[in-house]
Protein backbone atom coordinates (compact mmCIF):
# COMPACT_ATOMS: atom_id res chain seq x y z
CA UNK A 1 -87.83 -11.16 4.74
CA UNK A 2 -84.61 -9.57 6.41
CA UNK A 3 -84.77 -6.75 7.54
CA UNK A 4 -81.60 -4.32 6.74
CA UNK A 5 -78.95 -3.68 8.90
CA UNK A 6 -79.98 -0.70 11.53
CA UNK A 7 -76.14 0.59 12.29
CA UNK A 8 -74.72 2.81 9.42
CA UNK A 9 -71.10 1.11 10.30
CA UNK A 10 -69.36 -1.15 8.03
CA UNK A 11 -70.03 -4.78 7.70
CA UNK A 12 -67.70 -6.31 10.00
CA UNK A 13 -66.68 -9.58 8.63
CA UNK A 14 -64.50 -12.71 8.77
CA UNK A 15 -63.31 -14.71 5.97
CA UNK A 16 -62.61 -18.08 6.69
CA UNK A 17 -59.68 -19.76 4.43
CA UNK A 18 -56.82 -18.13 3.47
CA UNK A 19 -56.56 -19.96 -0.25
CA UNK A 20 -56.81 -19.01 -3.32
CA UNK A 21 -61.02 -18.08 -2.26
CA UNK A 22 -59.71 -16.14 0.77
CA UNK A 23 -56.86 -14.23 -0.34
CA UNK A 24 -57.43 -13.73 -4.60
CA UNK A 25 -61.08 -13.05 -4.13
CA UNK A 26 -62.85 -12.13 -1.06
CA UNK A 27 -60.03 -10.74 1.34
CA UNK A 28 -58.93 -7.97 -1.76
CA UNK A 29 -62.74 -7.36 -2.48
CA UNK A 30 -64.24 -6.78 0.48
CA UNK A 31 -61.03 -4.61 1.58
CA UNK A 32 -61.65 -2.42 -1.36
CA UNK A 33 -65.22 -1.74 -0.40
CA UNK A 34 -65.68 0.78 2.47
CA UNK A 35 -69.34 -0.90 3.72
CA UNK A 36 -67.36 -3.73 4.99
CA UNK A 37 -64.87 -4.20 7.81
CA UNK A 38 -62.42 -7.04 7.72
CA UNK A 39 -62.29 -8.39 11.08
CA UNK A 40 -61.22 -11.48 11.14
CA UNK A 41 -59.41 -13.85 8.78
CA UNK A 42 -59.38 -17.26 9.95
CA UNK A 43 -56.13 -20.10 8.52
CA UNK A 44 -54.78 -22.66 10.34
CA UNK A 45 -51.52 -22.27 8.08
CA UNK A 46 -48.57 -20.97 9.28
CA UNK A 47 -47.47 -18.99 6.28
CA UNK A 48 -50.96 -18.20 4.92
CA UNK A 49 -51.42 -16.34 8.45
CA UNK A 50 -48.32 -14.85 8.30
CA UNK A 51 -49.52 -13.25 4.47
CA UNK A 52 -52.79 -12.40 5.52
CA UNK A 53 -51.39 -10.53 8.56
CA UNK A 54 -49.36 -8.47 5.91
CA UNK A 55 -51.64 -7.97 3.55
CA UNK A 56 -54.50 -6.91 6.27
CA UNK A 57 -53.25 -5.70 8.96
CA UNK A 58 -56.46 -4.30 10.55
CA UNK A 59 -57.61 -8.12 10.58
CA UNK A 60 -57.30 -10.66 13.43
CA UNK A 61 -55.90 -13.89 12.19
CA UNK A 62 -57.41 -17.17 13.84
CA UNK A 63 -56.31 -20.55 13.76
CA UNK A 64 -59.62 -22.16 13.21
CA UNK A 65 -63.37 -22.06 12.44
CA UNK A 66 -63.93 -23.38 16.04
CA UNK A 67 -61.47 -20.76 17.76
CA UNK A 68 -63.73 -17.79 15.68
CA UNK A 69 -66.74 -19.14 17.32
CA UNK A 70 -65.37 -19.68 20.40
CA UNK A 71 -64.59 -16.24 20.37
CA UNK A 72 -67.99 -14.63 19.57
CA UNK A 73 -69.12 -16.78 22.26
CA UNK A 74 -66.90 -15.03 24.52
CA UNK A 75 -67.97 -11.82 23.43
CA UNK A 76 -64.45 -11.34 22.33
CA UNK A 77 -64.84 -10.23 18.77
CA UNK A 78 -68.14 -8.93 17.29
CA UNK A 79 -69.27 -10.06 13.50
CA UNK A 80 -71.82 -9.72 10.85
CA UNK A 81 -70.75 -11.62 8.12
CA UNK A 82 -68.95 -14.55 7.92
CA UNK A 83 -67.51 -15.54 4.27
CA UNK A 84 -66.30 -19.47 3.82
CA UNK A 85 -63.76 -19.83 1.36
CA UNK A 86 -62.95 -23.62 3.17
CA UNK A 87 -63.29 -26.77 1.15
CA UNK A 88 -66.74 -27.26 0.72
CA UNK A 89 -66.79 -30.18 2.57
CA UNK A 90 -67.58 -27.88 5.97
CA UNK A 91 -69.41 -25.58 4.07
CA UNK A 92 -72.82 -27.19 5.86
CA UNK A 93 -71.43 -27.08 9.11
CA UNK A 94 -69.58 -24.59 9.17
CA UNK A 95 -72.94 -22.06 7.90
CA UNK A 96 -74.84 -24.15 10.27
CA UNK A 97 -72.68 -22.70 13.04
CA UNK A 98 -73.01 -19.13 11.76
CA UNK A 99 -76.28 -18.98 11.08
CA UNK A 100 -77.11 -20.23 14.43
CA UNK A 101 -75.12 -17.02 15.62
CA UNK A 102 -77.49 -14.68 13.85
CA UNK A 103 -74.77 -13.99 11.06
CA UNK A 104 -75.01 -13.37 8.03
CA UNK A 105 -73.28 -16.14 5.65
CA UNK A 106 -71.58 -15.82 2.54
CA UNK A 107 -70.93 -19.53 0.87
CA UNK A 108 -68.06 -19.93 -1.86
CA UNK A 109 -68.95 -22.49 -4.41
CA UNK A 110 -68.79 -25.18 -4.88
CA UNK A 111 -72.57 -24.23 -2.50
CA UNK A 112 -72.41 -27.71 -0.29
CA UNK A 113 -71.94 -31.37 -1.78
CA UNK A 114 -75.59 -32.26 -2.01
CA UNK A 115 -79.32 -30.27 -2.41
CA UNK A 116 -80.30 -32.09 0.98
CA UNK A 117 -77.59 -30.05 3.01
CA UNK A 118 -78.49 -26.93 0.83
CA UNK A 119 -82.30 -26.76 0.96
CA UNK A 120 -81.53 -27.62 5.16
CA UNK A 121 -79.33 -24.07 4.76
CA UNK A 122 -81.53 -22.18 3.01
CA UNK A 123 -84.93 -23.31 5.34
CA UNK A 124 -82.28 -22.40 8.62
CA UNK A 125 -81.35 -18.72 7.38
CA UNK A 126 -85.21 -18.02 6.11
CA UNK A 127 -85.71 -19.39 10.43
CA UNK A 128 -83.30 -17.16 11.62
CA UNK A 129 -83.77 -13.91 9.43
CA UNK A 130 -80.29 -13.99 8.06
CA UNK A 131 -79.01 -13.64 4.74
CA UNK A 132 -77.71 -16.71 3.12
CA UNK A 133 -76.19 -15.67 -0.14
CA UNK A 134 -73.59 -18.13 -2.47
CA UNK A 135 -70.46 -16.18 -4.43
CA UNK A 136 -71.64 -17.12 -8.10
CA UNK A 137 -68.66 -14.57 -9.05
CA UNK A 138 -68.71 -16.04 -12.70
CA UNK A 139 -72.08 -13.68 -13.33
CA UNK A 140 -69.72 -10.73 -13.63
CA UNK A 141 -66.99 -12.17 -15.97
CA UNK A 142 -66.43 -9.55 -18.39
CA UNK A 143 -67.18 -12.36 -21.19
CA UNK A 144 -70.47 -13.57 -20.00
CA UNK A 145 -71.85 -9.73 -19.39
CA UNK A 146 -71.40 -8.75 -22.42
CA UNK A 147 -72.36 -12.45 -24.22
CA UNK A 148 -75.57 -11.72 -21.47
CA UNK A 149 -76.06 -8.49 -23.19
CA UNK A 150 -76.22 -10.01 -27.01
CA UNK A 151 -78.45 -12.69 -25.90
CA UNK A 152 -80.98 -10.28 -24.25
CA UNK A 153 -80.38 -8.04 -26.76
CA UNK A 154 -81.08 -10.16 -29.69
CA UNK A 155 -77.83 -10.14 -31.59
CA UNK A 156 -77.64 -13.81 -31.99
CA UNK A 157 -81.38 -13.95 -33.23
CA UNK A 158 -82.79 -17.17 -31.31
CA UNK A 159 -80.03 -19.43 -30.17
CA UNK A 160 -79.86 -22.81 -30.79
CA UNK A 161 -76.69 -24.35 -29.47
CA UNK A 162 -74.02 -22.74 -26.14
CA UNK A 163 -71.31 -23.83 -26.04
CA UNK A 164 -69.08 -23.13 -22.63
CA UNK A 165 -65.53 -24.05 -21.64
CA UNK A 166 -63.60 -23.83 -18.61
CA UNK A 167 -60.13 -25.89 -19.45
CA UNK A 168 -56.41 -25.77 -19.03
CA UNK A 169 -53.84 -27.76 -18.76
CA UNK A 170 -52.52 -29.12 -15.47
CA UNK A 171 -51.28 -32.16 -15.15
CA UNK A 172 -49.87 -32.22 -11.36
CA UNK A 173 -53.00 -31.30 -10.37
CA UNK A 174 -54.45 -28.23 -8.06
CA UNK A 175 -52.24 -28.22 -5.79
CA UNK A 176 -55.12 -27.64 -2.84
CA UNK A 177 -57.81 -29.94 -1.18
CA UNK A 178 -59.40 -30.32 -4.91
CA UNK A 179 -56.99 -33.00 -5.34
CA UNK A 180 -58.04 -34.80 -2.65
CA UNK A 181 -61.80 -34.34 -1.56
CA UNK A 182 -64.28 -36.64 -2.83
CA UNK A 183 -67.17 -36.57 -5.26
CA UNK A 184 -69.06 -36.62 -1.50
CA UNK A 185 -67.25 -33.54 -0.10
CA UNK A 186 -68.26 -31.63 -3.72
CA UNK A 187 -64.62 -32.71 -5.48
CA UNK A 188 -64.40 -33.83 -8.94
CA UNK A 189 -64.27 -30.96 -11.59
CA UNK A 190 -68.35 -30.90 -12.45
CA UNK A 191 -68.79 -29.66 -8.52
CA UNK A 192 -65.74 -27.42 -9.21
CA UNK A 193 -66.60 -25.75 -12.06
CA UNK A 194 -69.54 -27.00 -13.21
CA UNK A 195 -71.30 -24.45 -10.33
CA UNK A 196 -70.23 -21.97 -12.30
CA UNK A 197 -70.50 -23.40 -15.94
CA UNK A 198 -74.25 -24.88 -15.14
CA UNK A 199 -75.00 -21.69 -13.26
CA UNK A 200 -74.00 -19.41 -16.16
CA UNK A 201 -76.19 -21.24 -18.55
CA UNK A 202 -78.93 -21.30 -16.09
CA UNK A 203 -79.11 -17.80 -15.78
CA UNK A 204 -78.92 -17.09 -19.58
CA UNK A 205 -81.49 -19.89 -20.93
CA UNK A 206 -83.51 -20.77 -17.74
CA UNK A 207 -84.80 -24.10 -16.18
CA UNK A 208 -83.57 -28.00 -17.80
CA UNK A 209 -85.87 -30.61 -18.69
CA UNK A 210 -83.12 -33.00 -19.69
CA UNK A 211 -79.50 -33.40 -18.50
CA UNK A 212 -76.89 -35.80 -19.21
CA UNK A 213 -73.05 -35.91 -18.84
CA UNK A 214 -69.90 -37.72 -19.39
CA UNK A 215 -66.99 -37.97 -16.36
CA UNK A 216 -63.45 -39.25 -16.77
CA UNK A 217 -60.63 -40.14 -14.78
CA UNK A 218 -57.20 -39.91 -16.73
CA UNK A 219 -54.58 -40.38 -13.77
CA UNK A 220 -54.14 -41.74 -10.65
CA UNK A 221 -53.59 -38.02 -8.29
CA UNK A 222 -56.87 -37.28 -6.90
CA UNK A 223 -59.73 -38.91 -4.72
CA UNK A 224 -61.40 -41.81 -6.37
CA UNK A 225 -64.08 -41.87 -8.41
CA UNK A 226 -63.58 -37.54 -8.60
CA UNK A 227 -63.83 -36.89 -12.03
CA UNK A 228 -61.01 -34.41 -13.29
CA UNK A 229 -62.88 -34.37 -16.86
CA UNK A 230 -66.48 -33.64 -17.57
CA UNK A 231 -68.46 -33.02 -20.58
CA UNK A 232 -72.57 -31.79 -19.98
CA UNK A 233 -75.25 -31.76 -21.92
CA UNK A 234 -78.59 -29.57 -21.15
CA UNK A 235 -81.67 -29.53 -23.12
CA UNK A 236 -83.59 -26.11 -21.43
CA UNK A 237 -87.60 -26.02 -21.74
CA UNK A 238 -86.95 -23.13 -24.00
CA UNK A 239 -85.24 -25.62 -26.89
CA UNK A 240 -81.78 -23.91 -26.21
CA UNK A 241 -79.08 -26.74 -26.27
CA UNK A 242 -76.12 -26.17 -23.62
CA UNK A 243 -73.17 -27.93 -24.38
CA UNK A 244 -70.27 -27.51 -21.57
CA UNK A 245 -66.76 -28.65 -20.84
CA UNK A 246 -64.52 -28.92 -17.66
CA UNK A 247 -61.39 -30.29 -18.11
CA UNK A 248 -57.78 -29.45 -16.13
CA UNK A 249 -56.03 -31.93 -18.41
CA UNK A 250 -56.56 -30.12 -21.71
CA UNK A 251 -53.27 -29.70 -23.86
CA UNK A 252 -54.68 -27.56 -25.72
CA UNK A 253 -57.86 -25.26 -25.03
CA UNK A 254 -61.11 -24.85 -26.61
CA UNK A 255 -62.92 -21.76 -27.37
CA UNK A 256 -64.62 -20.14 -24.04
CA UNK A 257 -67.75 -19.50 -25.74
CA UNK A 258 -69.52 -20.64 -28.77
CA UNK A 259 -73.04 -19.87 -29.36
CA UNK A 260 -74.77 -20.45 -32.73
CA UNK A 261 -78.24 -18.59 -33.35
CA UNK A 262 -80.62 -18.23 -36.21
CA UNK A 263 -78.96 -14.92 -37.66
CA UNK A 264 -75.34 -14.98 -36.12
CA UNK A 265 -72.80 -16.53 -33.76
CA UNK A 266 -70.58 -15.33 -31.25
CA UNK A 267 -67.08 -17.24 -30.34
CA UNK A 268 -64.78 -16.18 -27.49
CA UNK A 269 -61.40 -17.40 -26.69
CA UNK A 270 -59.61 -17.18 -23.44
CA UNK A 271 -60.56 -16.66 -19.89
CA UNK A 272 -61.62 -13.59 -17.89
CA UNK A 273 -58.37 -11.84 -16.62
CA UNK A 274 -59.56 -10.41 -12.76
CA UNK A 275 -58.53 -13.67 -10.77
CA UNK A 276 -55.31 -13.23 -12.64
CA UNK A 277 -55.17 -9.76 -11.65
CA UNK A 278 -56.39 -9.88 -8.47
CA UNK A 279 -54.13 -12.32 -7.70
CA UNK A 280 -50.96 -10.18 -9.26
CA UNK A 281 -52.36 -7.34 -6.04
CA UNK A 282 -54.01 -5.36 -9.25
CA UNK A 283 -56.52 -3.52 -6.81
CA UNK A 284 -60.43 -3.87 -7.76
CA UNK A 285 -60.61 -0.05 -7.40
CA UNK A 286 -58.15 0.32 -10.11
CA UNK A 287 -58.57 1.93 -13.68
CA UNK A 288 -57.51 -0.91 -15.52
CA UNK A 289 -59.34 -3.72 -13.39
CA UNK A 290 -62.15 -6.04 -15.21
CA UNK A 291 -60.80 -4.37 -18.66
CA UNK A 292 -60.47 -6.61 -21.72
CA UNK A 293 -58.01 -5.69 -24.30
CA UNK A 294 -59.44 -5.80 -27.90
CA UNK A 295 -57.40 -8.75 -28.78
CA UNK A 296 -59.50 -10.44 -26.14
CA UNK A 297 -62.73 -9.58 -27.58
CA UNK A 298 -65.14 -11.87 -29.12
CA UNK A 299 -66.47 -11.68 -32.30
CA UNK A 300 -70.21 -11.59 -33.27
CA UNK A 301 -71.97 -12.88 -37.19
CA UNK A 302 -70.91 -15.10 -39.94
CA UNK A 303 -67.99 -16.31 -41.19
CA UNK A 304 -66.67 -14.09 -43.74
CA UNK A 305 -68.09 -10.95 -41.91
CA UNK A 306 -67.20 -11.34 -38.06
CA UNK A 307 -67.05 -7.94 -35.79
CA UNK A 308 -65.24 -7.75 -32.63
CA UNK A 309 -67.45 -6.96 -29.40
CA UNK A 310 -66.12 -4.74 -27.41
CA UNK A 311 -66.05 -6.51 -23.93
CA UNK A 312 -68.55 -5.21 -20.94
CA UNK A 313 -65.73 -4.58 -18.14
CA UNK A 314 -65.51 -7.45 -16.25
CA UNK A 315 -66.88 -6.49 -12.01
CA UNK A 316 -66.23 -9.16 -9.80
CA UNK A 317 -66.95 -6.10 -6.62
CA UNK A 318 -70.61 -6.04 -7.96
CA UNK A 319 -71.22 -8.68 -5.80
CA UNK A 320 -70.01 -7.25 -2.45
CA UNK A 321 -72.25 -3.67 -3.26
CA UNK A 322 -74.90 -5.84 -3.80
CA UNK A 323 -74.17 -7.21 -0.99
CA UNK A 324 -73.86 -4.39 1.08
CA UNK A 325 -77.02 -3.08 -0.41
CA UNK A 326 -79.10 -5.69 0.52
CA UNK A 327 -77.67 -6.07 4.36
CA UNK A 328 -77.66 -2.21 4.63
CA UNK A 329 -81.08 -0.91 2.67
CA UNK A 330 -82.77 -4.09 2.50
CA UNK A 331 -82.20 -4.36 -1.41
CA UNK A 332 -81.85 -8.30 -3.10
CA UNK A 333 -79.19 -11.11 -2.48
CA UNK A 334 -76.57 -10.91 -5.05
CA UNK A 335 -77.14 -14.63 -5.40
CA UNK A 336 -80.35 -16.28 -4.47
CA UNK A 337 -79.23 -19.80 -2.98
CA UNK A 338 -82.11 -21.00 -4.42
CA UNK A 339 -80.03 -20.50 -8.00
CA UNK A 340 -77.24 -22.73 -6.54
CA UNK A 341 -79.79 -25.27 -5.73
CA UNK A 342 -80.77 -25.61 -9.17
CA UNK A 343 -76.82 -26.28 -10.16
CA UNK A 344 -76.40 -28.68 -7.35
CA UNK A 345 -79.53 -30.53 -8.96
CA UNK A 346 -78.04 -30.53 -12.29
CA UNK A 347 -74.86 -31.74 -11.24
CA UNK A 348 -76.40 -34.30 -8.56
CA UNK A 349 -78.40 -36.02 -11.12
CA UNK A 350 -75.39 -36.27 -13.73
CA UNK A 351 -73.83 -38.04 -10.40
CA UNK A 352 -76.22 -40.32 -10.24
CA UNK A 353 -76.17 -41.92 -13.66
CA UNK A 354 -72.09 -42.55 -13.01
């Protein structure tokens, strides 16, 4: 058990990675939130450094992972948190180094590239009484909350079939390390995006007894043998079936969700809109933020009589005041690792059958 934070001062904290994790998610969210400090931002890029300097002034900018430890060696800088928005390929080692600092350690996903390096994590932050916590940000989509709410609700009746798509079309590529890392280093689109795809179906329908998949190459950009298109199947010990796609190649898209139950179905098109706005410097504090416009909203029955859902408002900063609660009053993780063990599982055993 960790014990909450004794000092009623912010959360001072340094996010290391100043890409699209670093700067569109955690540097605008944690900035917004007055229980955290943003000390540090760590890039080894010249122009990413020069951004972040702008667009956090109050932050120091280091070159390195190694040059921010070296510091709090030095007693040069003083931390709490450490966020890694890096390639998940130094996820392990880079947590490794925190926890062994006493810090607390968010981890972006994809978690790490297999359960070994994970379950070593979690069994070195329970050692060292620090949180160890994994940004599952896709819980608070404004389109899973409220598909969350009809399934709990009962809405759907019992559901049979979900259906869940992450796809667009892009044909260069990312543009960022996901090109390049290897299915060993978590690349490949089912580490990418199935951690949030499996997780999301894991938290609705619960634990797997059977999982298959099937993982395609269609160009030659990218490491080999990273998939850039997936398709996975679950079968849950509750009967439910989970059906999900992944592909970054995809002409044309499918629907986001599409869930079939015994008394009505619910179909959603189109992505959740806060990395978009977040990214566009749309503050998470603001009125609009994490709001769906009608013609985004799903609708919920049988064809002939569909009804549009109003959409739950989408709150990608529930995770830092969960965050915050737990470090400061001792409340829950926003994310027990444990959950992104489960993924990595999933997604390791699809792996091993390709």
């Amino acid at each position: 058990m960790t014990s909450p934070m004794t000092s009623p001062r912010a959360i001072r904290t340094a996010v290391l990675g100043y890409g699209v994790s670093g700067r569109v998610f955690h540097a605008p969210l944690l900035a917004a939130d007055p229980r955290f400090g943003l000390a540090a931002i760590v890039t080894g890029d010249p122009e990413r450094a020069a951004r972040a300097a702008a667009q956090h002034p109050g932050a120091r900018i280091v070159p390195s992972g190694d040059d921010l430890f070296a510091l709090l060696d030095a007693g040069e800088l003083e931390l709490d948190l450490v966020v890694l928005g890096t390639p998940p390929g130094v996820h392990f080692e880079q947590a490794c180094a925190a926890i062994e600092r006493g810090l607390h350690v968010v981890v972006d996903k994809p978690f790490v590239p297999t359960v070994a390096e994970g379950e070593e994590l979690l069994r070195r932050a329970e050692a060292a009484g620090v949180v160890l916590t994994v940004f599952q940000n896709r819980r608070w989509d404004a389109d899973f909350r409220t598909l969350r709410m009809l399934v709990e609700g009962g809405a759907l009746g019992r559901v049979r079939t979900f259906e869940s798509r992450f796809e667009w079309w892009m044909p260069e590529g990312f543009g960022s390390w996901k090109d390049e890392a290897t299915v060993g280093e978590a690349g490949g689109i089912l580490h990418d995006l199935g951690a949030h795809l499996v997780d999301q179906a894991l938290q609705l329908f619960g634990p797997v007894r059977d999982a298959h998949g099937e993982l395609a190459r269609h160009v030659g950009t990218g490491a080999p043998g990273a998939e850039q298109d997936a398709f996975v199947s679950l079968l849950h010990e509750n009967g439910v079936r989970s059906r999900l796609w992944m592909n970054g190649l995809a002409a044309q898209v499918g629907p986001r969700f599409h869930v079939l139950g015994s008394v009505a179905a619910y179909t959603k098109w189109g992505l959740d809109g806060q990395e978009p706005a977040l990214d566009a410097g749309t503050s998470p504090t603001a009125p609009s933020y994490g709001v769906e416009p009608p013609e985004s909203w799903g609708v919920l029955g049988q064809d002939g009589a569909l009804v549009p859902v109003p959409a739950e408002r989408g709150d990608y900063p529930a995770f830092y005041r969960a965050l915050a609660a737990c470090l400061l009053d001792g409340g829950p993780v926003p994310v027990d690792p444990a959950d992104a063990l489960e993924t990595l599982r999933v997604i390791e055993e699809i792996h091993a059958h390709h």
